[in-house]
Each structure stands twice: as structure tokens, then as C-alpha cells.
C-alpha atoms as a PDB file:
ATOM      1  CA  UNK A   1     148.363 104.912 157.350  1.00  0.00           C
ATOM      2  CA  UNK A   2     145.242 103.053 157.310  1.00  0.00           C
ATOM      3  CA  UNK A   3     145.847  99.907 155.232  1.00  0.00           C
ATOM      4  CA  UNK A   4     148.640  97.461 156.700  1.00  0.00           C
ATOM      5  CA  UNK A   5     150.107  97.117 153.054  1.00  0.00           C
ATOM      6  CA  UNK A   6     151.442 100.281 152.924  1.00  0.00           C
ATOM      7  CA  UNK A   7     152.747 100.156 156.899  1.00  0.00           C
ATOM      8  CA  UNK A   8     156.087 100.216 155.405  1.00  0.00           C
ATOM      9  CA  UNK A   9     156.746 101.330 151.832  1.00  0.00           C
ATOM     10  CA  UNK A  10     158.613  99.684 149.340  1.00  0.00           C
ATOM     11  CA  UNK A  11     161.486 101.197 147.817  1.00  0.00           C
ATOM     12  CA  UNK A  12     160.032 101.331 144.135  1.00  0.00           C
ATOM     13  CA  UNK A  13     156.729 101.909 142.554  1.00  0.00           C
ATOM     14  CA  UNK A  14     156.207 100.643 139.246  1.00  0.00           C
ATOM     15  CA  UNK A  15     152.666 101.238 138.510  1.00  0.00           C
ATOM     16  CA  UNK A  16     151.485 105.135 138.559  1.00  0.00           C
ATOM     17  CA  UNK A  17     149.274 107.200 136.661  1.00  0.00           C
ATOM     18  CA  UNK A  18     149.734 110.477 135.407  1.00  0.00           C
ATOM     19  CA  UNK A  19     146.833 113.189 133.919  1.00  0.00           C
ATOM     20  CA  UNK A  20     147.947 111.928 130.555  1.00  0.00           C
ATOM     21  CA  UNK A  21     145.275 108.803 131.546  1.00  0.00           C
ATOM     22  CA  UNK A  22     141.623 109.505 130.747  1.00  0.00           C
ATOM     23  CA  UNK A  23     141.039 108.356 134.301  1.00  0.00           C
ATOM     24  CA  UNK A  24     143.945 110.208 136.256  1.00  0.00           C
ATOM     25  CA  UNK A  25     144.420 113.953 137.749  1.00  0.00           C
ATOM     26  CA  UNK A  26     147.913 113.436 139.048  1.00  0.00           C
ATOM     27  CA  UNK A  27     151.258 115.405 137.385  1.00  0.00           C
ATOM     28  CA  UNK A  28     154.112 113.775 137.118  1.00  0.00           C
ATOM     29  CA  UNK A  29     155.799 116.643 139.507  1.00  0.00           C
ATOM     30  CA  UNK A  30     153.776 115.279 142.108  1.00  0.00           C
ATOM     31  CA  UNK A  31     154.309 112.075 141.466  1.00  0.00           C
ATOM     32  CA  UNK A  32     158.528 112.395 141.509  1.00  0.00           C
ATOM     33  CA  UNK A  33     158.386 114.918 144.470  1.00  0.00           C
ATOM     34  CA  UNK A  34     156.114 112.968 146.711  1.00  0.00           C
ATOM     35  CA  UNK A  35     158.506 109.816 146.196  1.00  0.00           C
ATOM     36  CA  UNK A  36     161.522 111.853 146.355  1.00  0.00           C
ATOM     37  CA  UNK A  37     160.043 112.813 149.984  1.00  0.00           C
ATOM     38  CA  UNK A  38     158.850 109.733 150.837  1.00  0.00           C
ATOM     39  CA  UNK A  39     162.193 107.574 149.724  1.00  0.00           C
ATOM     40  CA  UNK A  40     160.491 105.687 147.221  1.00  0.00           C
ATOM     41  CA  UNK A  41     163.702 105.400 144.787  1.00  0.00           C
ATOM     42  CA  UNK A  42     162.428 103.794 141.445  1.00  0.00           C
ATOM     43  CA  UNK A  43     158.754 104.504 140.004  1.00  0.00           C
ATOM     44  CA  UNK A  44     157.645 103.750 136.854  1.00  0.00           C
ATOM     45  CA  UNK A  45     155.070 106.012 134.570  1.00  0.00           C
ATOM     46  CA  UNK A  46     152.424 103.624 133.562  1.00  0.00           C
ATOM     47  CA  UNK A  47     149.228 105.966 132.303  1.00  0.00           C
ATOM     48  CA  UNK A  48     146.733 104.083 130.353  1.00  0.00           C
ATOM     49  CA  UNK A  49     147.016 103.055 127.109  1.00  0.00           C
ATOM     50  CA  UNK A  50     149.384 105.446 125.907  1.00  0.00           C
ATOM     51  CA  UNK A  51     152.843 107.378 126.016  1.00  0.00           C
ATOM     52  CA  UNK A  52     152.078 110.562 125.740  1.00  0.00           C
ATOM     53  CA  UNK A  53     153.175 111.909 128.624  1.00  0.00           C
ATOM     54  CA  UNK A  54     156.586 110.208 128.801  1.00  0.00           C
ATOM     55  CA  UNK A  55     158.318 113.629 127.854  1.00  0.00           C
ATOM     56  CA  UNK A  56     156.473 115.291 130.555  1.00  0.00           C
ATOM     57  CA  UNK A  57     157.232 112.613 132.942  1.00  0.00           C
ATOM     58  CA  UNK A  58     161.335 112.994 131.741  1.00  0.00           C
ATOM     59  CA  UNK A  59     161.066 116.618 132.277  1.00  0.00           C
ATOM     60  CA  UNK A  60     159.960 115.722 136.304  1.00  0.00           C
ATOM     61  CA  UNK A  61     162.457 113.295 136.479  1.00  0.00           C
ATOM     62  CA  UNK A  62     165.215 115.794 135.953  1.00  0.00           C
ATOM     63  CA  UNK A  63     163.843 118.171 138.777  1.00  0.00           C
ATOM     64  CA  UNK A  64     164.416 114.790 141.176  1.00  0.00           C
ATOM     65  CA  UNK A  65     167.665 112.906 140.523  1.00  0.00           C
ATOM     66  CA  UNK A  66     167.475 110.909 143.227  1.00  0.00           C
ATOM     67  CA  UNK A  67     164.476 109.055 142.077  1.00  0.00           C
ATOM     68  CA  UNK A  68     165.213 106.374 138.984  1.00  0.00           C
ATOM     69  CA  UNK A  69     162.655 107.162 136.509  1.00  0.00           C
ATOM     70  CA  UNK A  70     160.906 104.121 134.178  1.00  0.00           C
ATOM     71  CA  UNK A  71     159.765 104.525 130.898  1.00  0.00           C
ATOM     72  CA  UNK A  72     156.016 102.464 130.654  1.00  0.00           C
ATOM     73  CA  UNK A  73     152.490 102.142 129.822  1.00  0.00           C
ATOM     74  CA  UNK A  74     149.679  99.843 131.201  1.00  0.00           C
ATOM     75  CA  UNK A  75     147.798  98.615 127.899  1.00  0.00           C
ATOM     76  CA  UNK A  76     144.641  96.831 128.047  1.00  0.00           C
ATOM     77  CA  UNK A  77     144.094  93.867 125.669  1.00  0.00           C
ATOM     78  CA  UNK A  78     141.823  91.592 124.424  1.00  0.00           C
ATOM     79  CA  UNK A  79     142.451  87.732 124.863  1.00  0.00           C
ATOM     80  CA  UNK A  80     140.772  84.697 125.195  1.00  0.00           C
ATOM     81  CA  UNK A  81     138.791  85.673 129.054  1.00  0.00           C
ATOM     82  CA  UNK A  82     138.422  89.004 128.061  1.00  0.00           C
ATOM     83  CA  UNK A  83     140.156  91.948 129.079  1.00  0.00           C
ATOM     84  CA  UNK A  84     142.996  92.294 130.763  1.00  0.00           C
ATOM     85  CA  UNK A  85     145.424  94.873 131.786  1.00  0.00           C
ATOM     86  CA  UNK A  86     149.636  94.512 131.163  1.00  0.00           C
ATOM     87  CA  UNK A  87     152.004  97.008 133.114  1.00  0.00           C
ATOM     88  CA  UNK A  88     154.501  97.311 130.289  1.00  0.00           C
ATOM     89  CA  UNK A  89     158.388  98.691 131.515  1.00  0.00           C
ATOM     90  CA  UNK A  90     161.524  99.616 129.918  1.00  0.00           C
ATOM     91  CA  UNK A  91     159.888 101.612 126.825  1.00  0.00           C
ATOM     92  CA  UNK A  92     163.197 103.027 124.749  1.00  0.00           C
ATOM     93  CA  UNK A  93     162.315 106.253 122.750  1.00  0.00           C
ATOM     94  CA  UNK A  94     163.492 103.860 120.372  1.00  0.00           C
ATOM     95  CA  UNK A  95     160.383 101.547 120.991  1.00  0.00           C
ATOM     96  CA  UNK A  96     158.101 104.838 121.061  1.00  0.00           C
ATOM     97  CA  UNK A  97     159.045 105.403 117.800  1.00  0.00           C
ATOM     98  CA  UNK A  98     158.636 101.473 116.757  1.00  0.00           C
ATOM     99  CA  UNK A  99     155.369 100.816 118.331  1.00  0.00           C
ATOM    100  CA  UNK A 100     153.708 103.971 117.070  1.00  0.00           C
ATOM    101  CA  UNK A 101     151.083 101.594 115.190  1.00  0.00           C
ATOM    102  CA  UNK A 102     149.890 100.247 118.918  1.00  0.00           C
ATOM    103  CA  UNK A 103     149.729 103.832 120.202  1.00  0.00           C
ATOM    104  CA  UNK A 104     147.445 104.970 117.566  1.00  0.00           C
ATOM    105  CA  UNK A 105     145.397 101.758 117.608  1.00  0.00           C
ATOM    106  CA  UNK A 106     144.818 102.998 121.530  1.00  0.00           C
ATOM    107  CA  UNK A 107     144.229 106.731 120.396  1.00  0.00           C
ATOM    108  CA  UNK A 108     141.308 105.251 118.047  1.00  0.00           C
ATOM    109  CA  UNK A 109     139.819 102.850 120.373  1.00  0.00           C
ATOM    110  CA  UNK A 110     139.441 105.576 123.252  1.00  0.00           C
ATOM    111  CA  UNK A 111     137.984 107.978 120.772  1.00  0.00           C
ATOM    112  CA  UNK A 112     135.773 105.493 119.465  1.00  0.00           C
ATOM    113  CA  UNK A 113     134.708 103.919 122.316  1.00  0.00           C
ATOM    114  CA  UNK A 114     133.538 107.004 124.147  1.00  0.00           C
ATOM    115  CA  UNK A 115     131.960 108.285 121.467  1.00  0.00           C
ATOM    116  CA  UNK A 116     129.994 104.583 121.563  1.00  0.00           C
ATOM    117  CA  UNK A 117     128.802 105.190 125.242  1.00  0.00           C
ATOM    118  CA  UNK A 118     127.509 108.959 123.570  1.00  0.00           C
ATOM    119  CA  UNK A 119     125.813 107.197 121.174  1.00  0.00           C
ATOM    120  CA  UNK A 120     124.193 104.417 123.201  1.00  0.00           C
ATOM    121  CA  UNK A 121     122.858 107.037 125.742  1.00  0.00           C
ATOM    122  CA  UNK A 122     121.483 109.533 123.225  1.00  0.00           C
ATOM    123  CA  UNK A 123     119.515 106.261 121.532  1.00  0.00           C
ATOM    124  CA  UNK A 124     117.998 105.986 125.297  1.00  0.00           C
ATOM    125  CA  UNK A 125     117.021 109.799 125.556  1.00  0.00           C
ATOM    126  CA  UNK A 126     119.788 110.944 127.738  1.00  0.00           C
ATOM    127  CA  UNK A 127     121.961 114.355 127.273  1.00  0.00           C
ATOM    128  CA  UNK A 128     124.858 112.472 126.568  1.00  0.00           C
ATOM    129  CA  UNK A 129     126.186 114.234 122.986  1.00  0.00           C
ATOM    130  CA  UNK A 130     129.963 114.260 121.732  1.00  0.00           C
ATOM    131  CA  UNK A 131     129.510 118.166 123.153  1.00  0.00           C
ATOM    132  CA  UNK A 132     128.341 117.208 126.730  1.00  0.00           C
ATOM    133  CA  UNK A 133     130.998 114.353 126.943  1.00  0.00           C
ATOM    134  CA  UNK A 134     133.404 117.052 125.860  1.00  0.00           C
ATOM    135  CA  UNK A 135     132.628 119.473 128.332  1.00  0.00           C
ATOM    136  CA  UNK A 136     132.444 116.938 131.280  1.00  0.00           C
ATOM    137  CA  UNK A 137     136.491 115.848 129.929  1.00  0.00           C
ATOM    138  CA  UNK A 138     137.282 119.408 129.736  1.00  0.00           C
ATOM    139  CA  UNK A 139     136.597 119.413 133.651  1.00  0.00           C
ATOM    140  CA  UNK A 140     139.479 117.090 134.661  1.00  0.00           C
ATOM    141  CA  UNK A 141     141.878 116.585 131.134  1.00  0.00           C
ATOM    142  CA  UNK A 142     144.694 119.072 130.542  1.00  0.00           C
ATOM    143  CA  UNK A 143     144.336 120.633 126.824  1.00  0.00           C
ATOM    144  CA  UNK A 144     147.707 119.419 125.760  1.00  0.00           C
ATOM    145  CA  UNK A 145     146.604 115.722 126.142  1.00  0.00           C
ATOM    146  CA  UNK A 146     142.785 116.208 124.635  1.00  0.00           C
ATOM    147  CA  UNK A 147     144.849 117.749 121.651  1.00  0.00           C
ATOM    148  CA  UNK A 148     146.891 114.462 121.333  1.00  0.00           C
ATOM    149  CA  UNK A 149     144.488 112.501 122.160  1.00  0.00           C
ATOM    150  CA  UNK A 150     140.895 113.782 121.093  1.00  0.00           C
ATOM    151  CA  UNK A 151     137.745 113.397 122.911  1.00  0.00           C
ATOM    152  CA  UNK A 152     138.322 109.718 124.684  1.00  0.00           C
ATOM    153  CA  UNK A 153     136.177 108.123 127.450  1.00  0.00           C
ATOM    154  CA  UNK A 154     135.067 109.772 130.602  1.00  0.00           C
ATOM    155  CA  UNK A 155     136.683 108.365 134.092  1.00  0.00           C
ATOM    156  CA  UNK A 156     134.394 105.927 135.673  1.00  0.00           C
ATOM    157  CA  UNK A 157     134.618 107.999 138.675  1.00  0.00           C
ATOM    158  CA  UNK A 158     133.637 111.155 137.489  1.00  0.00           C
ATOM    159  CA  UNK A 159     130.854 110.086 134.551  1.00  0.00           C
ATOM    160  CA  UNK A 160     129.333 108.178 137.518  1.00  0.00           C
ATOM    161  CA  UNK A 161     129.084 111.224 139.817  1.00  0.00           C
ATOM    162  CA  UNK A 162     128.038 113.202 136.559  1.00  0.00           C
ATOM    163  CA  UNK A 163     125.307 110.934 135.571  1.00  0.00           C
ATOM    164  CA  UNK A 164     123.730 111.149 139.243  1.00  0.00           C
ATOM    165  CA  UNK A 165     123.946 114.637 139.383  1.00  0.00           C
ATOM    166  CA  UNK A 166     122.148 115.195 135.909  1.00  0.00           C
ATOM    167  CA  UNK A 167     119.270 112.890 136.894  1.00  0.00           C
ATOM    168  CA  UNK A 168     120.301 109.925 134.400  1.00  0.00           C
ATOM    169  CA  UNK A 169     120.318 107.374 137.503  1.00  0.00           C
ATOM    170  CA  UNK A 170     119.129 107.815 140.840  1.00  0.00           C
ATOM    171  CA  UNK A 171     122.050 106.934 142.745  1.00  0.00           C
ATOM    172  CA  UNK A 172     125.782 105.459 141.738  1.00  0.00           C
ATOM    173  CA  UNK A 173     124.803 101.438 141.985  1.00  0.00           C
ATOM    174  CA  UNK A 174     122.702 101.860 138.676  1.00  0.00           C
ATOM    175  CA  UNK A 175     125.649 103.121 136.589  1.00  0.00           C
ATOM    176  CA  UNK A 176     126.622  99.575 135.495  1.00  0.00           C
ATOM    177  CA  UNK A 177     123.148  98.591 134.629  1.00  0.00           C
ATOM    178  CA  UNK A 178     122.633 102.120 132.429  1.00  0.00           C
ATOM    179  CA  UNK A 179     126.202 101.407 130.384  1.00  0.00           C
ATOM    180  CA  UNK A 180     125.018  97.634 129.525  1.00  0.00           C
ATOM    181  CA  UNK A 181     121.688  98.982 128.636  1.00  0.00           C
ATOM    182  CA  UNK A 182     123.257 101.732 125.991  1.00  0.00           C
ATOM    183  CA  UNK A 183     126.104  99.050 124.989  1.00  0.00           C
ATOM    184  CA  UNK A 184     122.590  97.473 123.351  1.00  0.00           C
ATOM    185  CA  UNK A 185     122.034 100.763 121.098  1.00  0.00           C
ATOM    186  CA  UNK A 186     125.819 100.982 120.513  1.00  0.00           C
ATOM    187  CA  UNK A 187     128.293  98.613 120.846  1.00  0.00           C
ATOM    188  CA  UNK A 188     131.286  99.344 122.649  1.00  0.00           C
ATOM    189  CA  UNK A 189     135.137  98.723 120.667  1.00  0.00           C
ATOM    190  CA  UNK A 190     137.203  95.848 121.805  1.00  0.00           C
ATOM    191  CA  UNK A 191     140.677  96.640 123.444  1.00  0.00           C
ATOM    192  CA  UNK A 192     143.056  96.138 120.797  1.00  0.00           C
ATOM    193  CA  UNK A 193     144.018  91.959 120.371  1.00  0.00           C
ATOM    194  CA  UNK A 194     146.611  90.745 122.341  1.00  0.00           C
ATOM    195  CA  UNK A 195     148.266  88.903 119.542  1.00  0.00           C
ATOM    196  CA  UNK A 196     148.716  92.467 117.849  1.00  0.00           C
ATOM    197  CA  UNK A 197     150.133  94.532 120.750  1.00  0.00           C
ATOM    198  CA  UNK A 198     152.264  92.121 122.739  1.00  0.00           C
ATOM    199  CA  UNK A 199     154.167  90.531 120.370  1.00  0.00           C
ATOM    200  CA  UNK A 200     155.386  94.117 118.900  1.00  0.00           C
ATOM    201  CA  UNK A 201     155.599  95.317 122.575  1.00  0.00           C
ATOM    202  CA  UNK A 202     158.228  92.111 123.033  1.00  0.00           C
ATOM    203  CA  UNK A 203     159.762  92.584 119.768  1.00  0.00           C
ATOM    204  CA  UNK A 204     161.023  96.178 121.228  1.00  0.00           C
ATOM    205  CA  UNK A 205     163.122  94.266 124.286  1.00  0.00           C
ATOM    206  CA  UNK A 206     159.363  96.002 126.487  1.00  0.00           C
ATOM    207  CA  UNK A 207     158.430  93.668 129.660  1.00  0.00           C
ATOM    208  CA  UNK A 208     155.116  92.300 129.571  1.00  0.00           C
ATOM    209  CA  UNK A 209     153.412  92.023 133.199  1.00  0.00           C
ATOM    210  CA  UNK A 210     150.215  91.213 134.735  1.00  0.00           C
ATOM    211  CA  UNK A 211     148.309  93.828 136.479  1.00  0.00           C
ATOM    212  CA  UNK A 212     146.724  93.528 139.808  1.00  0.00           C
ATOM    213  CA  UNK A 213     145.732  89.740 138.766  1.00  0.00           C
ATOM    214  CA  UNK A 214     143.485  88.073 141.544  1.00  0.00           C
ATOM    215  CA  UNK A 215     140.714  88.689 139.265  1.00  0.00           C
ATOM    216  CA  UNK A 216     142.728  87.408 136.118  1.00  0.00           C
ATOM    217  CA  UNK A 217     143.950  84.357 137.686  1.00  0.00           C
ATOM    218  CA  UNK A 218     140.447  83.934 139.375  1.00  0.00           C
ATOM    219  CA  UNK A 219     142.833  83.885 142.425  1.00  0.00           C
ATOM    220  CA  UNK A 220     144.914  80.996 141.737  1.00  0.00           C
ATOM    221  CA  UNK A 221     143.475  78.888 139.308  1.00  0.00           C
ATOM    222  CA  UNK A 222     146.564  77.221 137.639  1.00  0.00           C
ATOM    223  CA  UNK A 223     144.875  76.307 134.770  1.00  0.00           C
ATOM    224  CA  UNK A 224     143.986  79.891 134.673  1.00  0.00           C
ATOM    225  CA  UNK A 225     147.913  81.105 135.423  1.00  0.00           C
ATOM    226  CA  UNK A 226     149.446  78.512 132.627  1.00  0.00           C
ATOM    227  CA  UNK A 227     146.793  79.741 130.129  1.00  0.00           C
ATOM    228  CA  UNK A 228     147.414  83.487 130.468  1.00  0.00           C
ATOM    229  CA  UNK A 229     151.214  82.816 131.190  1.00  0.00           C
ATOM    230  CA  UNK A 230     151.411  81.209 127.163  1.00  0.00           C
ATOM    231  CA  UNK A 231     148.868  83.466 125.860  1.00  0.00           C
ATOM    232  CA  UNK A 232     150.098  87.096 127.202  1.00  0.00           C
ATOM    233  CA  UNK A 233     153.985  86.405 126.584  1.00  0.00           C
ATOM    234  CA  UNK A 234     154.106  86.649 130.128  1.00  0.00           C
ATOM    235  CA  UNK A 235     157.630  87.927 131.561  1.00  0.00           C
ATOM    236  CA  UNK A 236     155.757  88.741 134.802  1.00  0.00           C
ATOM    237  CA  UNK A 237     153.320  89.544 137.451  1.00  0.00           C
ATOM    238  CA  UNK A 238     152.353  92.109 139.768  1.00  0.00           C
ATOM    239  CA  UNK A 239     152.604  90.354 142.626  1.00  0.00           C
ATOM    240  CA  UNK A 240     151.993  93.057 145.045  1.00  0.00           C
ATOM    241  CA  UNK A 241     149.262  95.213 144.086  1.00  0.00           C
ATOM    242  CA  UNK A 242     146.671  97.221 146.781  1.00  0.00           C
ATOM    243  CA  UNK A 243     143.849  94.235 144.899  1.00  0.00           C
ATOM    244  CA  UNK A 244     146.084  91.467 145.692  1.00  0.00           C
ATOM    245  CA  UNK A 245     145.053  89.585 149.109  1.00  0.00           C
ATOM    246  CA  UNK A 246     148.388  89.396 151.120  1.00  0.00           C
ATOM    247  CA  UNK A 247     147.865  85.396 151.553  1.00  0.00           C
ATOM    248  CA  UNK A 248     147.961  85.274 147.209  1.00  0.00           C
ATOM    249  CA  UNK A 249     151.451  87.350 147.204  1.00  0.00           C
ATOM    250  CA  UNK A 250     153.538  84.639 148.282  1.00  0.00           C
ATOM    251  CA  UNK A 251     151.882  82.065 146.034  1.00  0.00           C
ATOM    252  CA  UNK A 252     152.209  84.470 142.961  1.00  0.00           C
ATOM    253  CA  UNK A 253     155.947  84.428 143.957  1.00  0.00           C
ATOM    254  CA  UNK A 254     156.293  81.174 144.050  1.00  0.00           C
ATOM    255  CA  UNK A 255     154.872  80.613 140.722  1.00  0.00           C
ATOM    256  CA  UNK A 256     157.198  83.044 138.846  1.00  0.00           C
ATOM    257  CA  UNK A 257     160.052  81.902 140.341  1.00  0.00           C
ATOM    258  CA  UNK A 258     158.850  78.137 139.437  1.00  0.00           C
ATOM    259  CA  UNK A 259     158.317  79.876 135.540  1.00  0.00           C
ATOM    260  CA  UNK A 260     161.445  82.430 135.655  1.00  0.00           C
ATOM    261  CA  UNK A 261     159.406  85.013 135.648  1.00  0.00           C
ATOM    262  CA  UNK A 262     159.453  88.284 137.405  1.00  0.00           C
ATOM    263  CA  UNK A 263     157.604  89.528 140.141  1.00  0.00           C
ATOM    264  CA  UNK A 264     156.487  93.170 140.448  1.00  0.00           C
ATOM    265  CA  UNK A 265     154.864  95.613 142.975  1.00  0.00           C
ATOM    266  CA  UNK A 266     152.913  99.185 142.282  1.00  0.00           C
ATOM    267  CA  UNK A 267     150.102 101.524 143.880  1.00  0.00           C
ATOM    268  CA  UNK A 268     148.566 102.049 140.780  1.00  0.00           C
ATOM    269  CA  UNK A 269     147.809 105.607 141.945  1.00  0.00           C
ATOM    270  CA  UNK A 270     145.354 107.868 139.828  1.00  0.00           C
ATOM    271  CA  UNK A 271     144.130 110.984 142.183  1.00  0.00           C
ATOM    272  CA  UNK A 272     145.617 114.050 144.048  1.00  0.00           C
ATOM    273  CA  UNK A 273     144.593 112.998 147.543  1.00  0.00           C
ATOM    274  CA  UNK A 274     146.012 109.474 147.535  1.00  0.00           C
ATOM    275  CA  UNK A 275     149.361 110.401 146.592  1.00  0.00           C
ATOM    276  CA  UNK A 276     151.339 111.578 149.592  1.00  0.00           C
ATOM    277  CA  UNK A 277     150.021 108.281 151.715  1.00  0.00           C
ATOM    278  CA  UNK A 278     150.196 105.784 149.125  1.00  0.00           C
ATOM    279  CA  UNK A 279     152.922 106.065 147.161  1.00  0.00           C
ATOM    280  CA  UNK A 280     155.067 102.893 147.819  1.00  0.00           C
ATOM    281  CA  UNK A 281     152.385 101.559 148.989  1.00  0.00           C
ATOM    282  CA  UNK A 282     152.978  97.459 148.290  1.00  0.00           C
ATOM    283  CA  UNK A 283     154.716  94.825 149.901  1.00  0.00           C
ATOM    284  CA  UNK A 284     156.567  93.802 147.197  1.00  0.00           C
ATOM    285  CA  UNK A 285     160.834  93.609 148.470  1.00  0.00           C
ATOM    286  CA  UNK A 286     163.955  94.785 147.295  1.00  0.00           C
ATOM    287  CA  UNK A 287     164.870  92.213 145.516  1.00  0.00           C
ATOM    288  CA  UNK A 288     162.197  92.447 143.247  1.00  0.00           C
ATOM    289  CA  UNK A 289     163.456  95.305 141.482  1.00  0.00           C
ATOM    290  CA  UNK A 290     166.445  94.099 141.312  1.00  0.00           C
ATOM    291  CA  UNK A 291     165.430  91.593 139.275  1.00  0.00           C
ATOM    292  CA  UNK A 292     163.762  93.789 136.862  1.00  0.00           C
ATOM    293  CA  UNK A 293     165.955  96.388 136.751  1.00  0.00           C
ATOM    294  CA  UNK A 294     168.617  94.072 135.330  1.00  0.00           C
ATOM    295  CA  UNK A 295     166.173  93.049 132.360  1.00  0.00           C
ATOM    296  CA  UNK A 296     165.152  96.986 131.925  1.00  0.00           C
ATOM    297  CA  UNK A 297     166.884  98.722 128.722  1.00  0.00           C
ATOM    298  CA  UNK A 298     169.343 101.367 130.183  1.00  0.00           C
ATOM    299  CA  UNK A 299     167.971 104.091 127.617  1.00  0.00           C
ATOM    300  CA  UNK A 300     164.309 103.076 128.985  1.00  0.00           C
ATOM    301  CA  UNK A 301     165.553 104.843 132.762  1.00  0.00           C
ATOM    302  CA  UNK A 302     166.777 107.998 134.185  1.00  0.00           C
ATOM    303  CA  UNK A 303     168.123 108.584 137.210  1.00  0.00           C
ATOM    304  CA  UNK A 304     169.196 105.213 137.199  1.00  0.00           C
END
């Protein structure tokens, strides 16, 4: 392997993304069997924004029995700096069923927000309809989740290489600039609040963590930690995370043990090709899971 982090893999993955994400191609099959082969025991399901694939993801589990299976999401919310992402574990079907007003919130906002970036592009003379945005999903998306889901946003990765390729932009480096510039014929939706998903999320016995959060905690700005610690509900961070400098994983730990709070490690693995490598692929130890998985609802695992 190619990046010292993932040397040696952990025993757990709590942060993986399944083709139920707008921005993922992986199954969950491949997901279960590549950690079954790899002896990563415990992964978590964590696809963007939603659960619609947790049934899928239970039907995988099944096939492997030797690898623990964790019900999540990773939902992006809107607070006080912005955006920010929470790995959220230990969803019951109970919770499902509860929080069903925060999973169609999501469904709206990623219907609503790609059809924004549509808009916006059309107002600057692009080929960007609902129809071409459609047919560029319809590449990549299985039809069982556009059906749930509807016609969301486009994967950076792919509308990038899409826009190049139809002329929009020159090369890759102006895709930022040419999504600003539409945002100013069309404004882009706001993740859903903070104060309205986390608090429900919590309600439901659900474990609130920080993604990959160098960037959130502008490295380690305390100031920056205590304010999103009080103002997410914090019950952890991802401490070991392929974004997270090595130096700033010990420090993170430190913190959360100063705060009781837990510390977490995932790949946060989206594609085909990086599964079989990277899954694992953190530093974060044993006894991390440990940790969580005594705070995890039983009926939220299988496998377990």
C-alpha cells in the first residue's frame, strides 16, 4: 500500500459509502466481502444523507457473519461556520421510522439543490437541463435509489469530468469558479439546520460524530473545538480519518478523552477501485471501538 496510514489496517471501519450516495458506486456486497477478506471486523454504512440503503446493506451483512454490521448515515448540516459533515452510528429501525421527517428534509434538499445548479447553468447558456442532469445520474445511480430518491445532485467527480468533456470549462480547475458563477443565477439550498437534525438524531439514542475535522477545527483551534463540541451535541470525533494529519490524531484523542467523548476511525470509501486497498485504512486502535460499541444500540448491529 502506498499511504503509511493504511500500512496496517484497523480492525473496524466506520465510515463507508454505498451506491445509495449521490457520490458513491460501491455495493454493499463489496463492501462486506472485501472486509470479510481483509479482517476488517466492524464497518459501519454511512452513505450520504440518507438511509436508504440500510436494507440492502442488512441483506450483505447476512452473506458475511463474521463482519459486525452498523446501522448509520453521514448527514451534512448547517451551523454557525457553515457546513459540516456528522458520521451518525447506531440507527435502530426504530429511529428510521422516528426520524423519517430528517430523511425527507435530505430527499428535498438533494432534489432541490441539483435542480438549483440546472438552473444556474441554463441562466449562463450551458446544456445543463433537469433532462441532461438526468441522463448524466442515470450513468452511475442504480434505478432503485433514483426512484427513492428522485433526480439529486451530480458527484463532484463525475459532473466535473462531464462539464470538461462537453466544452462548459476548459479543463477541471475552472469547475469551482463555473458553480459560484451559476450559484449567482440560482441560489443553492442550505443543508438542513443543525438545531433541527441533531437534536432528533440524539433524541433516538443515534451518536453524533465529527467527520474528517482538520478543516472543521481549522486544525486545532480550541476555540474552534469547544464551539462545535456545544453546538453539534458532540458525542465524538473522527479522529482517524485518510484527511487527518497523523501529528493531529493524538491531539484529537486527547481532547475527547479530556471531554468524555469518543474517538472514531473510517476510510470514508466511495469508488470500486479503492476498495480492496483501503478498506481499514486508519490508524485509529482497538480500543476505540470498544468504546463505541458499548454506547451503540444492540438492534442498531448485526453480526455483532
Amino acid at each position: 500500500m502506498s499511504d503509511p496510514r493504511i500500512a496496517a489496517r484497523a480492525s473496524y471501519d466506520l465510515h463507508l459509502h454505498t451506491c445509495w450516495s449521490y457520490d458513491a458506486m460501491t455495493t454493499a456486497e463489496e463492501l462486506f466481502a472485501a472486509a470479510s477478506a481483509a479482517g476488517v471486523r466492524r464497518i459501519a454504512i454511512t452513505d450520504h444523507h440518507i438511509v436508504d440503503g440500510l436494507g440492502e446493506a442488512a441483506e450483505a451483512a447476512a452473506k458475511h457473519p463474521d463482519v459486525t454490521f452498523v446501522r448509520g448515515a453521514e448527514l451534512t448540516v448547517t451551523c454557525s461556520i457553515g457546513s459540516v459533515d456528522m458520521v451518525c452510528l447506531g440507527i435502530t429501525p426504530q429511529a428510521e421510522e422516528a426520524l423519517k421527517p430528517v430523511w425527507e428534509a435530505y430527499h428535498e434538499w438533494q432534489r432541490e439543490y441539483g435542480a438549483a445548479v440546472s438552473k444556474g447553468l441554463c441562466a449562463m447558456g450551458f446544456d445543463y437541463s433537469d433532462p441532461r442532469r438526468e441522463e448524466l445520474l442515470r450513468s452511475y445511480r442504480p434505478e432503485a435509489a433514483l426512484s427513492v430518491q428522485g433526480l439529486t445532485h451530480v458527484a463532484n467527480k463525475l459532473q466535473r469530468a462531464w462539464f470538461v468533456e462537453r466544452g462548459f470549462i476548459p479543463t477541471e480547475e475552472e469547475y469551482g469558479p463555473l458553480l459560484r458563477a451559476a450559484e449567482k443565477h440560482a441560489r443553492r439550498p442550505a443543508y438542513p439546520a443543525a438545531e433541527f437534525v441533531l437534536p432528533a438524531v440524539k433524541e433516538q439514542g443515534v451518536l453524533a460524530i465529527i467527520a474528517h475535522p482538520a478543516g472543521y477545527f481549522q486544525r486545532d483551534d480550541r476555540d474552534r473545538m469547544e464551539l462545535l463540541r456545544e453546538e453539534l451535541l458532540l458525542d465524538g470525533v473522527e479522529c482517524a480519518h485518510q484527511s487527518v494529519p497523523p501529528e493531529l490524531t493524538p491531539i484529537y484523542r486527547t481532547w475527547c478523552e479530556q471531554h468524555g467523548l469518543l474517538s472514531s476511525g473510517g476510510s470514508d470509501l466511495h469508488w470500486h477501485e479503492d476498495v480492496a486497498e483501503r478498506i481499514g485504512g486508519h490508524i485509529g486502535p482497538d480500543e476505540w471501538w470498544t468504546e463505541i460499541e458499548a454506547r451503540l444500540p444492540r438492534s442498531s448491529m448485526m453480526n455483532a
